[in-house]
C-alpha atoms as a PDB file:
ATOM      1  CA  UNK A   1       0.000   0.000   0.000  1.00  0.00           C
ATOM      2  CA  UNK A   2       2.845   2.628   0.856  1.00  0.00           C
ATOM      3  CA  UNK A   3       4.393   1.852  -2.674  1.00  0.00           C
ATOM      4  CA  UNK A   4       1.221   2.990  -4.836  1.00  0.00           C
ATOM      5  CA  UNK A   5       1.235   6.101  -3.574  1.00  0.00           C
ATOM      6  CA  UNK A   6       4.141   7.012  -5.115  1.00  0.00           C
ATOM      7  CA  UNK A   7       3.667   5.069  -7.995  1.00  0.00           C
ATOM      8  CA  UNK A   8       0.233   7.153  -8.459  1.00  0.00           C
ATOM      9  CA  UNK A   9       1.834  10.420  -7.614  1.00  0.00           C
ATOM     10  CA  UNK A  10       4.239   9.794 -10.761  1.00  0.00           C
ATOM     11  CA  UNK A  11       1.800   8.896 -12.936  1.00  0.00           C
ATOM     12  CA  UNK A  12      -0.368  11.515 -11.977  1.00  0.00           C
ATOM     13  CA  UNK A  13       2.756  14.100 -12.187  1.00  0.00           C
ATOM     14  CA  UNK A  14       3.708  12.881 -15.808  1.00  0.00           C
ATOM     15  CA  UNK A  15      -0.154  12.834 -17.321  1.00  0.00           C
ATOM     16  CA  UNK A  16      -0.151  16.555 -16.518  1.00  0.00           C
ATOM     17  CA  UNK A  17       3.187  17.583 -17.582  1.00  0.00           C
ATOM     18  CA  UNK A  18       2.728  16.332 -21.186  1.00  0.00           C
ATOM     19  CA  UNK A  19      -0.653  17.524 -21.568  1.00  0.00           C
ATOM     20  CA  UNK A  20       0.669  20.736 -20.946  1.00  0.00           C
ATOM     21  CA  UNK A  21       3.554  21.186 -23.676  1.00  0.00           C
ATOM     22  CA  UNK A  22      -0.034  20.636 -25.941  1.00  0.00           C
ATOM     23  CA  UNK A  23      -1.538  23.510 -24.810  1.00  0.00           C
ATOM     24  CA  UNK A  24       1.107  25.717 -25.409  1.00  0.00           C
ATOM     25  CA  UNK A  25       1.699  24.110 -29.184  1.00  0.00           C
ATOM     26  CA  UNK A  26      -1.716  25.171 -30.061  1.00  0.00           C
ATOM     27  CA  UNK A  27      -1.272  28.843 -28.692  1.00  0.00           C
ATOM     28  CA  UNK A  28       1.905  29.172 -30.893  1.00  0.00           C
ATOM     29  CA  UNK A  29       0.064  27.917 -33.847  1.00  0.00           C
ATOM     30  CA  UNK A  30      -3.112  31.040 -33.642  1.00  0.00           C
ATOM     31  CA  UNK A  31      -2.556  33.550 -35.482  1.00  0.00           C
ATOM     32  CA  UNK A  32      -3.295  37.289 -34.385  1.00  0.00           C
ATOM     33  CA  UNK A  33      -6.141  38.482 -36.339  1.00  0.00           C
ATOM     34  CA  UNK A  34      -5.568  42.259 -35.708  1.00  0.00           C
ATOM     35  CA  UNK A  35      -2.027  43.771 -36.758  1.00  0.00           C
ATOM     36  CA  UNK A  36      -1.786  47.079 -35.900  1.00  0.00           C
ATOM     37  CA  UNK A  37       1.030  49.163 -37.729  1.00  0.00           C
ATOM     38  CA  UNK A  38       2.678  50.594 -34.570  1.00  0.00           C
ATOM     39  CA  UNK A  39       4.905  52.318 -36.755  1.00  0.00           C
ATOM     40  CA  UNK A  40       5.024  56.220 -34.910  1.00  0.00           C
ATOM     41  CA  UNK A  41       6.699  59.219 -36.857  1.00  0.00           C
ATOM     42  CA  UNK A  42       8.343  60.818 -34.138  1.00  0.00           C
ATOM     43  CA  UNK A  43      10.619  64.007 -34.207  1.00  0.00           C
ATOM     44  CA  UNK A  44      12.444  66.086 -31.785  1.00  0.00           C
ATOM     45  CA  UNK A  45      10.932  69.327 -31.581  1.00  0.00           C
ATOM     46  CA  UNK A  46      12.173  72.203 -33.749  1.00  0.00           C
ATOM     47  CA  UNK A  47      12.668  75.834 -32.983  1.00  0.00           C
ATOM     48  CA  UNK A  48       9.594  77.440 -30.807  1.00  0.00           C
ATOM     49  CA  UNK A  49       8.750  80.906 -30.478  1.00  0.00           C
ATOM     50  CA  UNK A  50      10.655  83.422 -28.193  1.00  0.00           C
ATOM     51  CA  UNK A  51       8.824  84.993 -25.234  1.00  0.00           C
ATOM     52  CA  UNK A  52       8.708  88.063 -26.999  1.00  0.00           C
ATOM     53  CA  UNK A  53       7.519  86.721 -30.045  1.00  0.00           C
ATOM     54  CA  UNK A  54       4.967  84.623 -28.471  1.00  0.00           C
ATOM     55  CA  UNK A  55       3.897  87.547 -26.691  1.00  0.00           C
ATOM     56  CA  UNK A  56       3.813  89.272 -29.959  1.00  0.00           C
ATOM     57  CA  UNK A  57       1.671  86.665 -31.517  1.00  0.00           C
ATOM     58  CA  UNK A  58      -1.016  85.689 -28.534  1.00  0.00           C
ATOM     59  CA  UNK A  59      -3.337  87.570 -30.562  1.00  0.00           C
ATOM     60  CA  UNK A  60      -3.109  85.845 -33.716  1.00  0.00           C
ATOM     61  CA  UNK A  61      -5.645  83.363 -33.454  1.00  0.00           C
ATOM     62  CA  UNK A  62      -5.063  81.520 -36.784  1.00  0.00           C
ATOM     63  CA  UNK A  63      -1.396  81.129 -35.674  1.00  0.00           C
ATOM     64  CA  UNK A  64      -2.063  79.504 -32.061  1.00  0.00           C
ATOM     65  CA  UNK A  65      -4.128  77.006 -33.927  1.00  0.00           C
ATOM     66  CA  UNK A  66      -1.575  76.000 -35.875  1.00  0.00           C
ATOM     67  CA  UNK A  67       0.678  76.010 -33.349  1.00  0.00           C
ATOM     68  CA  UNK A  68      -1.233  74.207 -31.401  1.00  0.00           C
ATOM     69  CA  UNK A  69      -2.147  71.540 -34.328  1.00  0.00           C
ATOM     70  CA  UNK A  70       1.352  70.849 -35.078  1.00  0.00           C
ATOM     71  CA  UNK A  71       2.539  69.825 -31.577  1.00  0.00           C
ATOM     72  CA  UNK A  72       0.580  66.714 -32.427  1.00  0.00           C
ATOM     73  CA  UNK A  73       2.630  65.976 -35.535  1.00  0.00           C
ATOM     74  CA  UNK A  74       5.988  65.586 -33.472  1.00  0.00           C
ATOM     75  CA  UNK A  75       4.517  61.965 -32.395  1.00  0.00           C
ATOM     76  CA  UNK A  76       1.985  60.319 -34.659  1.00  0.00           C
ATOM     77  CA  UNK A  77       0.968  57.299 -36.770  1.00  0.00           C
ATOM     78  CA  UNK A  78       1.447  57.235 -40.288  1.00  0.00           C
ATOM     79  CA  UNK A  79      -2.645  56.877 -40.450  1.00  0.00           C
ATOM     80  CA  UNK A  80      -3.347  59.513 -38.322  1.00  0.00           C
ATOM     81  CA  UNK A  81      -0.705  62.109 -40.412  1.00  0.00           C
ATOM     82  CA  UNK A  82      -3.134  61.240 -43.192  1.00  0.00           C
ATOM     83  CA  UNK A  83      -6.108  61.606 -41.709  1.00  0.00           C
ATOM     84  CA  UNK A  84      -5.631  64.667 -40.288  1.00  0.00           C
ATOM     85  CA  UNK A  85      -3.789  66.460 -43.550  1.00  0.00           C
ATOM     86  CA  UNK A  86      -7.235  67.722 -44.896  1.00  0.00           C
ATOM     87  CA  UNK A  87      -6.990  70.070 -41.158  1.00  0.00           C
ATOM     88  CA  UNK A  88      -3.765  70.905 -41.226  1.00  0.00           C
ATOM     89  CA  UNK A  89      -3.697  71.863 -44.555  1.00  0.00           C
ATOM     90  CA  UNK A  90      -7.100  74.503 -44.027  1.00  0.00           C
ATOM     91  CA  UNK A  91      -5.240  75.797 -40.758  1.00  0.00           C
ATOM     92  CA  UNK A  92      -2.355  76.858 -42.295  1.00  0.00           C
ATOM     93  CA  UNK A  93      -3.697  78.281 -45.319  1.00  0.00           C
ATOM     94  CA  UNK A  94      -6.029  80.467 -42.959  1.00  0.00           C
ATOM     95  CA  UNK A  95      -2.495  81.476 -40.808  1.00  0.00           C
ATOM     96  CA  UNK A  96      -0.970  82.425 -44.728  1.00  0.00           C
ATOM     97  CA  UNK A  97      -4.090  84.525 -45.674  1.00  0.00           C
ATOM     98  CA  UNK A  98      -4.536  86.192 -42.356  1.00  0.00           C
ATOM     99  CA  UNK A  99      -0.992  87.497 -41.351  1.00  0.00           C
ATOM    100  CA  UNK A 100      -2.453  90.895 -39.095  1.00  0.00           C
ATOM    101  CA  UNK A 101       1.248  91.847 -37.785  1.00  0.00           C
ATOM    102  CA  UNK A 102       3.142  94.559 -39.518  1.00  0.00           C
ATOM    103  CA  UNK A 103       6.494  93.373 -39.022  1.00  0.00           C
ATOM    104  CA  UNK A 104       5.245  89.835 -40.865  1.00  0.00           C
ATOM    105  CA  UNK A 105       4.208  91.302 -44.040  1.00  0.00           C
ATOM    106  CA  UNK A 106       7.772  90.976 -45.826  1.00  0.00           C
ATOM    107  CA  UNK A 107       8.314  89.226 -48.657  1.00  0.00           C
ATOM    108  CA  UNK A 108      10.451  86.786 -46.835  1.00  0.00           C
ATOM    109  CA  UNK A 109       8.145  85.491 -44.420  1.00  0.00           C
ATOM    110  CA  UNK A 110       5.440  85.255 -46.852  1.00  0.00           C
ATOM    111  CA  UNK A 111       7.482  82.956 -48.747  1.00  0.00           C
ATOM    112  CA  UNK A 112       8.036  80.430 -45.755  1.00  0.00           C
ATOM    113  CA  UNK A 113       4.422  80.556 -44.923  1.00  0.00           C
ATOM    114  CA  UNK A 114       3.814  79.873 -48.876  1.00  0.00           C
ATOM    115  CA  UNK A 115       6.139  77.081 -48.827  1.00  0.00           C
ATOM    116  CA  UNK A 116       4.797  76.106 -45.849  1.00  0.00           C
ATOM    117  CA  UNK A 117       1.313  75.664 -46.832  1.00  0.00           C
ATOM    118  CA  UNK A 118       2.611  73.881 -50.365  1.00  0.00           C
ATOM    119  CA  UNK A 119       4.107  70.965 -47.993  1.00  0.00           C
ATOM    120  CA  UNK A 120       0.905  70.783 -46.327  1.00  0.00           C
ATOM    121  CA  UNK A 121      -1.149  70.594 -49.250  1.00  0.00           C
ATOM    122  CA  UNK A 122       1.120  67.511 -50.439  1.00  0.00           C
ATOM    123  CA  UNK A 123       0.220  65.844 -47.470  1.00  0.00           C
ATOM    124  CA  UNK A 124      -3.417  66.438 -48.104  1.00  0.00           C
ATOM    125  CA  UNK A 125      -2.792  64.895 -51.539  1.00  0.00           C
ATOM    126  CA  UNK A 126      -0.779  61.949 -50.386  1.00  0.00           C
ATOM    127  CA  UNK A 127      -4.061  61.166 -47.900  1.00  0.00           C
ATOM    128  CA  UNK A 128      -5.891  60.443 -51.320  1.00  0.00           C
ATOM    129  CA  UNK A 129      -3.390  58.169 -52.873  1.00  0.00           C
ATOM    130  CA  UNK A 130      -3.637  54.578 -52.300  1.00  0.00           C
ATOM    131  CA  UNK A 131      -0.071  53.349 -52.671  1.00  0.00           C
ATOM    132  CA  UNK A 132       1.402  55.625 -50.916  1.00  0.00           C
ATOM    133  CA  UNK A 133       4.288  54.442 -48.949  1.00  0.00           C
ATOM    134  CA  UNK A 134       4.909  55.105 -45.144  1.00  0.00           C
ATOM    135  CA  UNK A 135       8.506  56.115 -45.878  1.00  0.00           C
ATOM    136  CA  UNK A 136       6.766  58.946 -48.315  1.00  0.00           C
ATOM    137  CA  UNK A 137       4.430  60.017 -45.575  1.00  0.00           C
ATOM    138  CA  UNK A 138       6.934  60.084 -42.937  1.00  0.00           C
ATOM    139  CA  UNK A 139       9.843  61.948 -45.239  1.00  0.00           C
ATOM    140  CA  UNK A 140       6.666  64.576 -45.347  1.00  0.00           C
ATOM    141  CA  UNK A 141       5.607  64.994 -42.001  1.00  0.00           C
ATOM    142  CA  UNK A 142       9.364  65.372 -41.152  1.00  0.00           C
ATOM    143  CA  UNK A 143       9.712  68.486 -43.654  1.00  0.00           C
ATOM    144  CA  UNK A 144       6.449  69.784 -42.518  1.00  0.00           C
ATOM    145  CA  UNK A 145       7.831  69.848 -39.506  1.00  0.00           C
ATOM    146  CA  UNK A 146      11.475  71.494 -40.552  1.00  0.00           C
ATOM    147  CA  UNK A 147       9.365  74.197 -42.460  1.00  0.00           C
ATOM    148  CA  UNK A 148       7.188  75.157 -39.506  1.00  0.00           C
ATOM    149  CA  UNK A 149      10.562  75.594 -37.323  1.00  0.00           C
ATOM    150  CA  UNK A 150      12.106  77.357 -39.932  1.00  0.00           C
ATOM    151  CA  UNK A 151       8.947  79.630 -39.601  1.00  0.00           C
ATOM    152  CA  UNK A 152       9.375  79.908 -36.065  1.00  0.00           C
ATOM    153  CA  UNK A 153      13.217  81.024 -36.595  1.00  0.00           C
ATOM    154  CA  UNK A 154      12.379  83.936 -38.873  1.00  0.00           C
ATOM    155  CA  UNK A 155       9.606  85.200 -36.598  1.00  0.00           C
ATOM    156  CA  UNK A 156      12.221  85.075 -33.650  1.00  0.00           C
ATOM    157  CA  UNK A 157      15.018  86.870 -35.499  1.00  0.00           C
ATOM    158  CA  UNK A 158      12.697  89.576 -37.118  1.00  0.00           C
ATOM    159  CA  UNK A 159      11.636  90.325 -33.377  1.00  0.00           C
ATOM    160  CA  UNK A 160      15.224  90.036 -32.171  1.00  0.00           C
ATOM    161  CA  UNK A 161      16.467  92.641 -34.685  1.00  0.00           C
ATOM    162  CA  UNK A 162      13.709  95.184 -33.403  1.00  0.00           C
ATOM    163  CA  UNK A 163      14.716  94.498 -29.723  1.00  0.00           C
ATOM    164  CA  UNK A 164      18.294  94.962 -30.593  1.00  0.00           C
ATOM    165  CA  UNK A 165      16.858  98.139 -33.067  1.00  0.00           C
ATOM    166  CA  UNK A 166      14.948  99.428 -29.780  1.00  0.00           C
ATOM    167  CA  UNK A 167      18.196  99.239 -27.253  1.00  0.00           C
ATOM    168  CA  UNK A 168      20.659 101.148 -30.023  1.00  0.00           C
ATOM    169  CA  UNK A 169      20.523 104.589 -29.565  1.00  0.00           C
ATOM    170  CA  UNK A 170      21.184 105.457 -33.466  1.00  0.00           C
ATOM    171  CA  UNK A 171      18.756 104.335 -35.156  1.00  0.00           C
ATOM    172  CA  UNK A 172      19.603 101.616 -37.802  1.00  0.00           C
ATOM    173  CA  UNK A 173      17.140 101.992 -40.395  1.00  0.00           C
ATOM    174  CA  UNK A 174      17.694 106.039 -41.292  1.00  0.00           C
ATOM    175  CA  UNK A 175      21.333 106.438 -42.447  1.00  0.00           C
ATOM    176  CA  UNK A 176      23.420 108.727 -40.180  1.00  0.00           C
ATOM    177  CA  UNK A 177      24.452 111.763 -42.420  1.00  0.00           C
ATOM    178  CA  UNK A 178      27.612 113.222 -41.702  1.00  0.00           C
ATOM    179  CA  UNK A 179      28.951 116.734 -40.864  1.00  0.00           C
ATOM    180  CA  UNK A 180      30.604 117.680 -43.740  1.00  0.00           C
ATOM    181  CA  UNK A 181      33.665 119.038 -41.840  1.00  0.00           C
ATOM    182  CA  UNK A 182      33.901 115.216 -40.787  1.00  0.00           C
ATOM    183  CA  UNK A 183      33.615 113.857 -44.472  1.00  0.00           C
ATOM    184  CA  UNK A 184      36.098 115.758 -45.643  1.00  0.00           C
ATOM    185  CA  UNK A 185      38.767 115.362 -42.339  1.00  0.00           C
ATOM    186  CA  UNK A 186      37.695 111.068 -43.930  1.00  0.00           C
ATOM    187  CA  UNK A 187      38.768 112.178 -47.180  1.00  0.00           C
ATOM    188  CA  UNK A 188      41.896 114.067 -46.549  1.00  0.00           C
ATOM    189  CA  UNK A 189      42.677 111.000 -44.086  1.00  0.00           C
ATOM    190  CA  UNK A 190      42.146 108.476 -47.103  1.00  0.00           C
ATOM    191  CA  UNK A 191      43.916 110.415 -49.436  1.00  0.00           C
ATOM    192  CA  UNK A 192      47.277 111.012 -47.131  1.00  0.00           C
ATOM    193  CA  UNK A 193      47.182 106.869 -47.009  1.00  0.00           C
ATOM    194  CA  UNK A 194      47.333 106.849 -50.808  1.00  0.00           C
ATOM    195  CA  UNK A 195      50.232 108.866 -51.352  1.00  0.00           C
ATOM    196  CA  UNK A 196      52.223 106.874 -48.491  1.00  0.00           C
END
């Protein structure tokens, strides 16, 4: 009687052990029926506006909705780039017709906004073709993204030249006539160095 016991015990023990090494062969074998592309354009974020600018701009309502817009495009699917192109594309070409700020309406900064909303209307496009590629869509997003910080960068340095214009005391943008006593003490001083 003590000997079945253990002779039970290891029957018992090696029943269950192969039955379980089934189990597992038949989850290996089942297929997952949802594949999600988990594929994520990410970037590190560009060039963001300086205080002052941003302080500049706070009443720009077509801008802060683009700004705000784009932060989403620094992480995102390749599917949701596309789905949201049609959005991003209207935004920006309301921010490109509605510049309001003086100091914005140069031909430069016009141009970057124009090129600007030309990358975004790509990506609108691209949402409508059917073989598009994820490398295509990603290459996009990731100039979208350069172009808006490149944006950014000429706002900043249009409003750093007209802090640094505000703390000069001569002012830059007038040129500074001189005495004529001066001019010609240059001239004589120019023309001594010649005959040396």
């Amino acid at each position: 009687m003590k000997t079945i016991y253990p002779v039970l015990f290891l029957i018992l023990l090696l029943t269950f052990s192969c039955t379980g090494g089934k189990r597992t062969q038949a989850n290996e074998n089942t297929i997952d029926s949802l594949v999600i592309n988990s594929e994520r354009i990410t970037n590190s974020l560009g060039e963001m506006l300086s205080p002052d600018a941003k302080e500049e701009l706070s009443a720009w309502k077509e801008y802060n909705d683009v700004d705000e817009f784009v932060i989403a495009y620094y992480n995102i699917s390749v599917t949701e780039a596309l789905n949201n192109a049609d959005e991003l594309e209207g935004l920006v070409k309301l921010m490109k017709d509605s510049i309001r700020i003086e100091s914005l309406k140069k031909d430069d900064v016009i141009a970057r906004f124009n090129v600007l909303h030309n990358e975004t209307l790509r990506l609108a496009d691209m949402a409508t073709i059917t073989s598009i590629s994820d490398e295509e869509v990603i290459k996009e997003v990731t100039q979208i993204l350069e172009l808006y910080s490149a944006v950014n960068s000429k706002i900043n340095t249009i409003y750093r030249a007209i802090e640094l214009q505000n703390l000069l005391e001569v002012d830059t943008e007038t040129p500074i006539e001189l005495e004529s006593e001066k001019l010609n003490e240059i001239k004589r001083e120019i023309r001594g160095l010649k005959k040396e």
